[in-house]
C-alpha atoms as a PDB file:
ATOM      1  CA  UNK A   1      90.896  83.568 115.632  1.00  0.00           C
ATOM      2  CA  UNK A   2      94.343  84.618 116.703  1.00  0.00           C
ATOM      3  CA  UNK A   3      95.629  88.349 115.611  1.00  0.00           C
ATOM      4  CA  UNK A   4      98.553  87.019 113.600  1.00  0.00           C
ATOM      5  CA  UNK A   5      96.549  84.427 111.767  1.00  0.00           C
ATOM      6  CA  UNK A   6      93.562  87.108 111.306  1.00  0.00           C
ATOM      7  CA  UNK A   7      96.349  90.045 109.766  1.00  0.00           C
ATOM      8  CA  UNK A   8      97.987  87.216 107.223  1.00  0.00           C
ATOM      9  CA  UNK A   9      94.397  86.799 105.774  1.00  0.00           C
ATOM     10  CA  UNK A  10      94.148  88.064 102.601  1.00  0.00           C
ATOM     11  CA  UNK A  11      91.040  91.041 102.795  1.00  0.00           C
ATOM     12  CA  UNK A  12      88.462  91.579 100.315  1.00  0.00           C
ATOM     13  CA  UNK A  13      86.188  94.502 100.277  1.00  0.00           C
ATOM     14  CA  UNK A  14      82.277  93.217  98.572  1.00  0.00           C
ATOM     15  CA  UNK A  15      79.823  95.179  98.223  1.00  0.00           C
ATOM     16  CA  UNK A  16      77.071  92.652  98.499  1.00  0.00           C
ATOM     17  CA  UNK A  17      75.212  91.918 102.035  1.00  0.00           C
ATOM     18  CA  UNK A  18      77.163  89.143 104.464  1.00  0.00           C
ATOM     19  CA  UNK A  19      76.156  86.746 106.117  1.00  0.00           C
ATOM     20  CA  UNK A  20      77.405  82.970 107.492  1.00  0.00           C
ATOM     21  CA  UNK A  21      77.123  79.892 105.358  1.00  0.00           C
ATOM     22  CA  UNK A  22      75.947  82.191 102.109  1.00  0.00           C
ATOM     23  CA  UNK A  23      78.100  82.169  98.500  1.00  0.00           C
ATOM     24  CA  UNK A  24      79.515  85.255  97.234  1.00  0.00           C
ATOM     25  CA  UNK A  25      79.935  86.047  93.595  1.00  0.00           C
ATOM     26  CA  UNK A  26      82.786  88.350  93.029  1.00  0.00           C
ATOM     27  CA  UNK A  27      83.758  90.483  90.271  1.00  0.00           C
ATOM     28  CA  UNK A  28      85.705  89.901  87.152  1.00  0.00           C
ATOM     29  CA  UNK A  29      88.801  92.240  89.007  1.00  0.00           C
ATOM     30  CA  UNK A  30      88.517  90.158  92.115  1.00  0.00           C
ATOM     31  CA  UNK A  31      88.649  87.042  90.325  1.00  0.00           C
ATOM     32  CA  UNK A  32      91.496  88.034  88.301  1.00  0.00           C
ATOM     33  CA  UNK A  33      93.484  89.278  91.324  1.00  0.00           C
ATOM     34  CA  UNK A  34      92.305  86.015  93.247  1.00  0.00           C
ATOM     35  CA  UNK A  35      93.243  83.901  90.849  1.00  0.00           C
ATOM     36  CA  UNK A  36      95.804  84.896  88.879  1.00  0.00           C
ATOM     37  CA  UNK A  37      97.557  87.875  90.818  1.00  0.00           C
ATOM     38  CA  UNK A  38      97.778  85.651  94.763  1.00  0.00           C
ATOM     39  CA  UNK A  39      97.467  82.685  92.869  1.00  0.00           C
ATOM     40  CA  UNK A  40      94.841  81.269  95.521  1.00  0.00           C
ATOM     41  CA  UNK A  41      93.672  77.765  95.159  1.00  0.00           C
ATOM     42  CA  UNK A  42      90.793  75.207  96.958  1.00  0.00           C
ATOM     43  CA  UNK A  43      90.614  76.119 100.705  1.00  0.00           C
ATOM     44  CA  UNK A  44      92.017  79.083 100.484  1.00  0.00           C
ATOM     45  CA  UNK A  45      91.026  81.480 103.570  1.00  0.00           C
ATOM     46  CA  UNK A  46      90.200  84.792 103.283  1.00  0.00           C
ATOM     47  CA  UNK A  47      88.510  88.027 104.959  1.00  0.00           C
ATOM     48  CA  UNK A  48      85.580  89.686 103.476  1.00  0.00           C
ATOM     49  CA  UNK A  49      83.703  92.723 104.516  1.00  0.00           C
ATOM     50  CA  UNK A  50      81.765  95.599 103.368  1.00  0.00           C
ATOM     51  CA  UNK A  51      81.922  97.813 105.327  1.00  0.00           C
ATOM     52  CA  UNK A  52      78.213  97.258 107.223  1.00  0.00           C
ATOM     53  CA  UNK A  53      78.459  93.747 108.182  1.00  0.00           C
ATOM     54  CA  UNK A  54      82.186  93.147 110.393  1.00  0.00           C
ATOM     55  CA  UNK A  55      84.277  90.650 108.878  1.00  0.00           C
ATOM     56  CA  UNK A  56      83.449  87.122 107.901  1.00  0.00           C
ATOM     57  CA  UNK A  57      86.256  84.282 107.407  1.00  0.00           C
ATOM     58  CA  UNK A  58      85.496  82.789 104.159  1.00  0.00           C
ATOM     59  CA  UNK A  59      86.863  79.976 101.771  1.00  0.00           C
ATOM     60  CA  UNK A  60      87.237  79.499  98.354  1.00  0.00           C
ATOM     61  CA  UNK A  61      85.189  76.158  97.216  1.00  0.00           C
ATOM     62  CA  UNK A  62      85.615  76.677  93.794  1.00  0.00           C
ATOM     63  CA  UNK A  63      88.754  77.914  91.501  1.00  0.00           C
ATOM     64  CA  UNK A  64      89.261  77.675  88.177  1.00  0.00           C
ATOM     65  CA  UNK A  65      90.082  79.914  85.035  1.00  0.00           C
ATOM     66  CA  UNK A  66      87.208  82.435  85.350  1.00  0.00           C
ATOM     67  CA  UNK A  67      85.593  80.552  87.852  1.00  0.00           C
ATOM     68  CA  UNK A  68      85.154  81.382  91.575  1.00  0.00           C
ATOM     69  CA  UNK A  69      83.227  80.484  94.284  1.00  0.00           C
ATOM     70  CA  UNK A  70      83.683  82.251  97.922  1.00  0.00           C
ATOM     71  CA  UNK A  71      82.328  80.763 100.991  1.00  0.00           C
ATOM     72  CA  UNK A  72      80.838  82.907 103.911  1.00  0.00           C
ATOM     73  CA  UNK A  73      81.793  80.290 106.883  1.00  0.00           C
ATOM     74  CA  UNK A  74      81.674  82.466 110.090  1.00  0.00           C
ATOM     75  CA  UNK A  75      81.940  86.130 111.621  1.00  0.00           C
ATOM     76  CA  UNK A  76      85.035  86.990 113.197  1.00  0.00           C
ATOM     77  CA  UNK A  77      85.295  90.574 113.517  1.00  0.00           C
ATOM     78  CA  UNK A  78      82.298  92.802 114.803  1.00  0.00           C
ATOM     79  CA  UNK A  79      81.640  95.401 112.432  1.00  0.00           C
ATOM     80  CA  UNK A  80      83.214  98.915 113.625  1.00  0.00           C
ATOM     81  CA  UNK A  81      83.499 102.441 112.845  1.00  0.00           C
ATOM     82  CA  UNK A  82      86.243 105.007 112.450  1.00  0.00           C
ATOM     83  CA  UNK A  83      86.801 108.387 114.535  1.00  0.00           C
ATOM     84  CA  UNK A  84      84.111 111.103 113.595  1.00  0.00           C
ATOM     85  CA  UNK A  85      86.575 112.875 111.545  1.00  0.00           C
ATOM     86  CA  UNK A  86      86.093 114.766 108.275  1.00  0.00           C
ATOM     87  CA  UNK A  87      89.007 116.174 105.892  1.00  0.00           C
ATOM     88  CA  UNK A  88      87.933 118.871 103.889  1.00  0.00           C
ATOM     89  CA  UNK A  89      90.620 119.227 100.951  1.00  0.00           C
ATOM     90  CA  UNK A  90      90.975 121.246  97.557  1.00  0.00           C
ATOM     91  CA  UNK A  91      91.852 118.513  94.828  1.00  0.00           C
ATOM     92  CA  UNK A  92      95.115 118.019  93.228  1.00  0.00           C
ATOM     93  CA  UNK A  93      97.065 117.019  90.316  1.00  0.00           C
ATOM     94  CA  UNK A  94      96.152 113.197  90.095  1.00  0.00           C
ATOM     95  CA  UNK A  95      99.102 111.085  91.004  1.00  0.00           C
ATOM     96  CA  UNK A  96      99.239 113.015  94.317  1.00  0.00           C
ATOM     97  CA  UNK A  97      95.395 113.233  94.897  1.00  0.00           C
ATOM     98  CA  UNK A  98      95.600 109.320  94.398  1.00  0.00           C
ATOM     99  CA  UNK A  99      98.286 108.809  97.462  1.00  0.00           C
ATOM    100  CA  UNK A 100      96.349 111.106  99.388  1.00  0.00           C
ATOM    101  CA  UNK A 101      92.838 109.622  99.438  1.00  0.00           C
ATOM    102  CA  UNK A 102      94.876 106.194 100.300  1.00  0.00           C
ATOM    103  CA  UNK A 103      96.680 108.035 103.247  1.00  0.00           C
ATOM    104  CA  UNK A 104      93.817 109.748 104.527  1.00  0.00           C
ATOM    105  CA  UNK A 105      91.404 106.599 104.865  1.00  0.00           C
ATOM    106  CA  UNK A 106      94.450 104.437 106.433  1.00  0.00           C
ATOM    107  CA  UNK A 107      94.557 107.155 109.002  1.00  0.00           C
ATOM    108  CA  UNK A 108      90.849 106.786 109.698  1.00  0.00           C
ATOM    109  CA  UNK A 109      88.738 109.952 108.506  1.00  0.00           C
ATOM    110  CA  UNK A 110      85.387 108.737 108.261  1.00  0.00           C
ATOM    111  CA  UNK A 111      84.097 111.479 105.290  1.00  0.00           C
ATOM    112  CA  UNK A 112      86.781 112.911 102.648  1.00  0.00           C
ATOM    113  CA  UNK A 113      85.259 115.981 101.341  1.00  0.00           C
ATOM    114  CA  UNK A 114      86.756 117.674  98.258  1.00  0.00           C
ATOM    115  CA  UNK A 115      85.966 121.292  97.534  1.00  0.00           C
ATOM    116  CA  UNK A 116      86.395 124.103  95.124  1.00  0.00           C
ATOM    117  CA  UNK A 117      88.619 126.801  95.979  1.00  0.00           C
ATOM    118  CA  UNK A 118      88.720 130.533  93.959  1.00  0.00           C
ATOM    119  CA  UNK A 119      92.554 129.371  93.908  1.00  0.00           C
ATOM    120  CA  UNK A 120      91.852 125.442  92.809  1.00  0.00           C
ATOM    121  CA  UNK A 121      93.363 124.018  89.915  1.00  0.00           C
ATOM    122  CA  UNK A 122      91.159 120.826  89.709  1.00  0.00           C
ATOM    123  CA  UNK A 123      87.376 121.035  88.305  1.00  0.00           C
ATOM    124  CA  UNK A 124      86.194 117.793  87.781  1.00  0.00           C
ATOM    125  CA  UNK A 125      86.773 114.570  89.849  1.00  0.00           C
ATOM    126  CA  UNK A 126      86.396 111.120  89.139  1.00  0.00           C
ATOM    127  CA  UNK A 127      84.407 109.830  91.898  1.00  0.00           C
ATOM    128  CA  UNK A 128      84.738 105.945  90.904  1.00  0.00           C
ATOM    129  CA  UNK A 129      88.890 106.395  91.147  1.00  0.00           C
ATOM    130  CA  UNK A 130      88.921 107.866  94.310  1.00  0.00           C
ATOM    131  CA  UNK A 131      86.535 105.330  95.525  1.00  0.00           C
ATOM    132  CA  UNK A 132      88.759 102.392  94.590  1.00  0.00           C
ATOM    133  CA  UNK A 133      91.625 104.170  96.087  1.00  0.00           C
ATOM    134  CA  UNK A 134      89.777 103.928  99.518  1.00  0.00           C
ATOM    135  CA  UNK A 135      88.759 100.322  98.877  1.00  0.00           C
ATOM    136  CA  UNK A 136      92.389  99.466  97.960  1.00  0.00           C
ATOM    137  CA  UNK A 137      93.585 101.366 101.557  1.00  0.00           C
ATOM    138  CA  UNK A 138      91.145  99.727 103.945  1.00  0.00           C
ATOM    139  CA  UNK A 139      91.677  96.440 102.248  1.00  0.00           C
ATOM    140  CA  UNK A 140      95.387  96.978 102.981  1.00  0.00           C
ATOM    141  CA  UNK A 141      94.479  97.790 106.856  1.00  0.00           C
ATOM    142  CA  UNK A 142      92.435  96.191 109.581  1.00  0.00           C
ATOM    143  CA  UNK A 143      89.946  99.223 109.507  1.00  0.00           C
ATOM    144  CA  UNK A 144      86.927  97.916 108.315  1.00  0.00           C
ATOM    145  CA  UNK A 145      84.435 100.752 107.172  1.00  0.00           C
ATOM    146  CA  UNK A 146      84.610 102.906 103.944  1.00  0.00           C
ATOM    147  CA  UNK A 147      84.545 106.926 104.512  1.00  0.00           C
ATOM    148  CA  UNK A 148      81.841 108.651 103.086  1.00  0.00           C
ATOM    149  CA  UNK A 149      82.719 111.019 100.167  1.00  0.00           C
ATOM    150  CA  UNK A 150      80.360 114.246 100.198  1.00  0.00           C
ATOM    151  CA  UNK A 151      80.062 115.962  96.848  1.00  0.00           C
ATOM    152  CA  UNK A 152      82.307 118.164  95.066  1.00  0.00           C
ATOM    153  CA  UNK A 153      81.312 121.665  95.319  1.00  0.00           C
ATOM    154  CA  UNK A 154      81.913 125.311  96.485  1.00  0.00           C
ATOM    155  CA  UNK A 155      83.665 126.184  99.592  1.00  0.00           C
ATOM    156  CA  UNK A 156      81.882 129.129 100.443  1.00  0.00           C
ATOM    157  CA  UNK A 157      78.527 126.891  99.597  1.00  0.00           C
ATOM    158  CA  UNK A 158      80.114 124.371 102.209  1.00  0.00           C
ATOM    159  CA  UNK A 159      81.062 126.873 105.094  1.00  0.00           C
ATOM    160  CA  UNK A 160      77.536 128.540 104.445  1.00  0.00           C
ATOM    161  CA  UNK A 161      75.700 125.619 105.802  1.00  0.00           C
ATOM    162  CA  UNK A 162      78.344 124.394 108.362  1.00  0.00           C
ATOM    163  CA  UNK A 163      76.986 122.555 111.297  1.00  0.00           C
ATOM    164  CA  UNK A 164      77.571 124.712 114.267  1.00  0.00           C
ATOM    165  CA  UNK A 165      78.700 121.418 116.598  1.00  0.00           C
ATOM    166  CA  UNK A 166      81.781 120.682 114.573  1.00  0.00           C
ATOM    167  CA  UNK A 167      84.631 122.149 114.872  1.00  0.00           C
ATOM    168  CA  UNK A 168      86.733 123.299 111.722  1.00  0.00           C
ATOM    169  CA  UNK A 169      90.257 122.842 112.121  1.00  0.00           C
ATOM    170  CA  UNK A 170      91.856 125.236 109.208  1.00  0.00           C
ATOM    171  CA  UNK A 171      95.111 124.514 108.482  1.00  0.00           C
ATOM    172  CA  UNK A 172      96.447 127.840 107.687  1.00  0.00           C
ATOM    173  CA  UNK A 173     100.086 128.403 105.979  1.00  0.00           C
ATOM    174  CA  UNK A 174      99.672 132.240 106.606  1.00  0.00           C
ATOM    175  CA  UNK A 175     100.480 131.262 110.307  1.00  0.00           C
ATOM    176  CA  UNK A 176     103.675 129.647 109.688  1.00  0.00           C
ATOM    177  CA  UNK A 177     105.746 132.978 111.241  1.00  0.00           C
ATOM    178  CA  UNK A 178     106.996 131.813 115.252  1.00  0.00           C
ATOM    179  CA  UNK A 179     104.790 134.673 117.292  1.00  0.00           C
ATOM    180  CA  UNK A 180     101.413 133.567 114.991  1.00  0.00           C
ATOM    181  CA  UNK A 181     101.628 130.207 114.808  1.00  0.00           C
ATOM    182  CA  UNK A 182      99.341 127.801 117.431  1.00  0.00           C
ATOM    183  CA  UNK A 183      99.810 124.169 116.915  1.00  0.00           C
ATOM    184  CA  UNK A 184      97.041 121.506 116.840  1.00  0.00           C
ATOM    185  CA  UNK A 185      98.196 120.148 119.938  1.00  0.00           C
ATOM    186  CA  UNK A 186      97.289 123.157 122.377  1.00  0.00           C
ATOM    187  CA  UNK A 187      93.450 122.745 121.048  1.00  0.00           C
ATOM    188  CA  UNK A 188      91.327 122.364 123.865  1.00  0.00           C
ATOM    189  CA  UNK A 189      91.010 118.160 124.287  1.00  0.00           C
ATOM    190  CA  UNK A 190      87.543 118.946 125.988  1.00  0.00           C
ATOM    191  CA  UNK A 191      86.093 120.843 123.205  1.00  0.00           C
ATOM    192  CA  UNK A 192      87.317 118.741 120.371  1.00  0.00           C
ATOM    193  CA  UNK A 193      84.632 116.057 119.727  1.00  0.00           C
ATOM    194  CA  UNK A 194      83.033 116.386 116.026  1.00  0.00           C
ATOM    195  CA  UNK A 195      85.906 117.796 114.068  1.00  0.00           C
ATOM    196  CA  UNK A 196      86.719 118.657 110.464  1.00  0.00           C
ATOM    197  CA  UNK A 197      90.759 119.233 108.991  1.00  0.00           C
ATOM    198  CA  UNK A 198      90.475 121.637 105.882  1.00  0.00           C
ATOM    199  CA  UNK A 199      93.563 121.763 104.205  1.00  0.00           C
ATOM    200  CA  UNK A 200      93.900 124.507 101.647  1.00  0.00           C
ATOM    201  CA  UNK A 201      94.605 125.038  97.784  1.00  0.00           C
ATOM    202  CA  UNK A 202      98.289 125.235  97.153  1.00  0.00           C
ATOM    203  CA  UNK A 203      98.088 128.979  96.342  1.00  0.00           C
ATOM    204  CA  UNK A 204      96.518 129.323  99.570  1.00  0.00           C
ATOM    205  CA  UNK A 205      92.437 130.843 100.929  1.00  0.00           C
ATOM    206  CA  UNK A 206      91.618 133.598  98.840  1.00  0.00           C
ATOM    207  CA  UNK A 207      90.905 136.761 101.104  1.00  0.00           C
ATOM    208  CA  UNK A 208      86.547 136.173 100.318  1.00  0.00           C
ATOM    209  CA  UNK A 209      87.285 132.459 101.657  1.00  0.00           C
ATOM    210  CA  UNK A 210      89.491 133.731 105.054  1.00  0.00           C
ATOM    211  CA  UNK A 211      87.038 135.812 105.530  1.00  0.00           C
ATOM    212  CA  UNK A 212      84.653 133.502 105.970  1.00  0.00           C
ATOM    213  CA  UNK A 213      86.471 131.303 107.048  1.00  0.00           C
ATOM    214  CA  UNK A 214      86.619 133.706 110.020  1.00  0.00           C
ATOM    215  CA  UNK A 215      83.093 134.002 110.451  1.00  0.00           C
ATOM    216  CA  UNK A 216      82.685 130.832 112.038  1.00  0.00           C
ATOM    217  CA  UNK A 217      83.053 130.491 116.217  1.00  0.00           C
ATOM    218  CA  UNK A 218      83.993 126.693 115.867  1.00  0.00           C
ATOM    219  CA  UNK A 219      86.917 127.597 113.510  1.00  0.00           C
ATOM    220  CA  UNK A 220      90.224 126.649 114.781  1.00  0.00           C
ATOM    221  CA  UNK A 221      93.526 128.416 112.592  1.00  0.00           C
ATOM    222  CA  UNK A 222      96.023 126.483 113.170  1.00  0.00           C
ATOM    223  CA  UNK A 223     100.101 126.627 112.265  1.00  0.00           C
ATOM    224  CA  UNK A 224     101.764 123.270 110.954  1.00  0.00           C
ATOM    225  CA  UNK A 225     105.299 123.746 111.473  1.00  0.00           C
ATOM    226  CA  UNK A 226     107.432 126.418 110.143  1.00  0.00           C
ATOM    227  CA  UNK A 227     107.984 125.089 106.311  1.00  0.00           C
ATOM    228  CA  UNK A 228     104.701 125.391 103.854  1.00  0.00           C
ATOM    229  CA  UNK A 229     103.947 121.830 103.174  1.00  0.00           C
ATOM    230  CA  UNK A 230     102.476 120.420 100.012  1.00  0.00           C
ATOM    231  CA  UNK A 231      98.630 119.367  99.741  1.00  0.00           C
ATOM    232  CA  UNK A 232      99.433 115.457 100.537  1.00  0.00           C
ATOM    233  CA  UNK A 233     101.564 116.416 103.061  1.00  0.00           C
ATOM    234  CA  UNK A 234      99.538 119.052 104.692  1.00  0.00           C
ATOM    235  CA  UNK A 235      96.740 116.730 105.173  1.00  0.00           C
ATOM    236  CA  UNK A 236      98.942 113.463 106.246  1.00  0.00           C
ATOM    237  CA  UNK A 237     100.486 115.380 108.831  1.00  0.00           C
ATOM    238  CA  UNK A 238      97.566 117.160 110.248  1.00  0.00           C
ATOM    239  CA  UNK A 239      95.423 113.811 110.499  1.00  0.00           C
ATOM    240  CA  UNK A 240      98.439 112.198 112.117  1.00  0.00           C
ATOM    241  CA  UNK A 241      98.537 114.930 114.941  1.00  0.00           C
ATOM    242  CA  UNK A 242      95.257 115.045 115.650  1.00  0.00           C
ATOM    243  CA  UNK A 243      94.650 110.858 115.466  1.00  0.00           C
ATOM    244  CA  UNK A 244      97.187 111.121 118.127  1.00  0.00           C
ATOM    245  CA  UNK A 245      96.297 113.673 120.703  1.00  0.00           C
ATOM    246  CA  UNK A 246      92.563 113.676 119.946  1.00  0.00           C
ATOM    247  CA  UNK A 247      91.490 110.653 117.746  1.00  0.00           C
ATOM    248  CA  UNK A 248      91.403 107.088 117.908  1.00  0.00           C
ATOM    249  CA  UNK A 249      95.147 107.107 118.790  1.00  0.00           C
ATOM    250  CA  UNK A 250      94.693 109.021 121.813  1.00  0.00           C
ATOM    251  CA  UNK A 251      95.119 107.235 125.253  1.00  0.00           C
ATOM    252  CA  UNK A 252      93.086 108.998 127.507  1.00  0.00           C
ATOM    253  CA  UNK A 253      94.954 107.177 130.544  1.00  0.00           C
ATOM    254  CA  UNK A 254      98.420 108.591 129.305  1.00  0.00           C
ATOM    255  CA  UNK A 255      99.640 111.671 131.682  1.00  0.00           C
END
């Protein structure tokens, strides 16, 4: 199938097993956004994947009020995976945390890992919500796996156990000032592979956390830009640096 015709497909994330020539059974939400939102009839085409299997062209046999049928005809997309790249954030007020978690999987982290800071506002999350978030951003993109989300707990707990083959890539707002602050980009390319972006509690590390922080030979501080950016910000911007000068944006053949 042809890009153009494959991106106006309309993409369905399932959780079930795929496979061609087998009948899918979707969910009361699905149905209603099938059906009543797209307003998709008989022969309708569409893409469905979970995030395991690649992507399988599929047709609606069946439509009806609260009835749906969804045919499996044939894989057209092997199944792939995102960067190795984690984002390590403090949670925010809702609305923001919401846009976030959508940004951050269309930019391609692989595992979104929320943490409690001493200076964190946020002490309960709602895993389901940020879950559908990421289903509603890769459904919106061609990326075709889900990120992993680790749970929610203690950031000196976290950077106690860190693996010592990733690098941590702090994000560090004390660095802003012009003779302190190192940008992502002068990181050495040959000694980024596995990576992790923490971005910070608005009220910034305490001085127990930077110190730990500090303790670690893979940490990286780095500066972005000379303003203090907001959470959402902070994290879009430092994902979109490093997709392109070390990620899956990179082009190794550029000069």
């Amino acid at each position: 199938m042809y890009l153009n015709s494959r991106i106006n497909l309309t993409r369905l994330f399932v959780e079930c097993d795929l496979m061609e020539h087998k009948f899918i059974e979707l969910n009361a939400a699905q149905e209603h956004y099938l059906y009543s939102v797209l307003r998709k009839k008989d022969g309708s085409e569409l893409l469905l994947f979970n995030g395991r299997d690649g992507g399988f062209l599929s047709v609606i046999e069946a439509s009806g009020k609260r009835k749906f049928s969804v045919y499996c005809k044939k894989k057209i997309i092997a199944q792939t995976s995102s960067t190795d790249l984690w984002l390590l954030f403090v949670p925010i007020k809702r609305m923001r945390m919401d846009f976030m978690v959508q940004k951050i999987t269309e930019l391609g982290v692989s595992k979104i890992w929320p943490v409690q800071s001493e200076f964190g506002q946020v002490k309960q999350l709602k895993y389901e919500k940020l879950r559908s978030n990421m289903i509603e951003a890769v459904e919106q993109t061609e990326r075709l796996d889900l990120p992993e989300i680790e749970e929610f707990m203690d950031l000196q707990t976290v950077l106690g156990n860190w693996p010592e083959d990733r690098m941590l890539i702090v994000c560090d707002e004390s660095k802003s000032e012009p003779k302190q602050a190192r940008a992502m980009t002068e990181l050495n390319s040959a000694k980024v592979g596995k990576a992790a972006i923490i971005i910070g509690p608005e009220g910034g590390f305490s001085s127990k956390e930077r110190e730990q922080l500090n303790l670690h030979s893979c940490t990286e501080h780095i500066s972005l830009g000379p303003r203090i950016l907001r959470s959402d910000t902070a994290a879009i911007a430092a994902l979109s640096i490093y997709q392109s000068n070390f990620g899956d944006w990179y082009n190794e053949k550029k000069n």
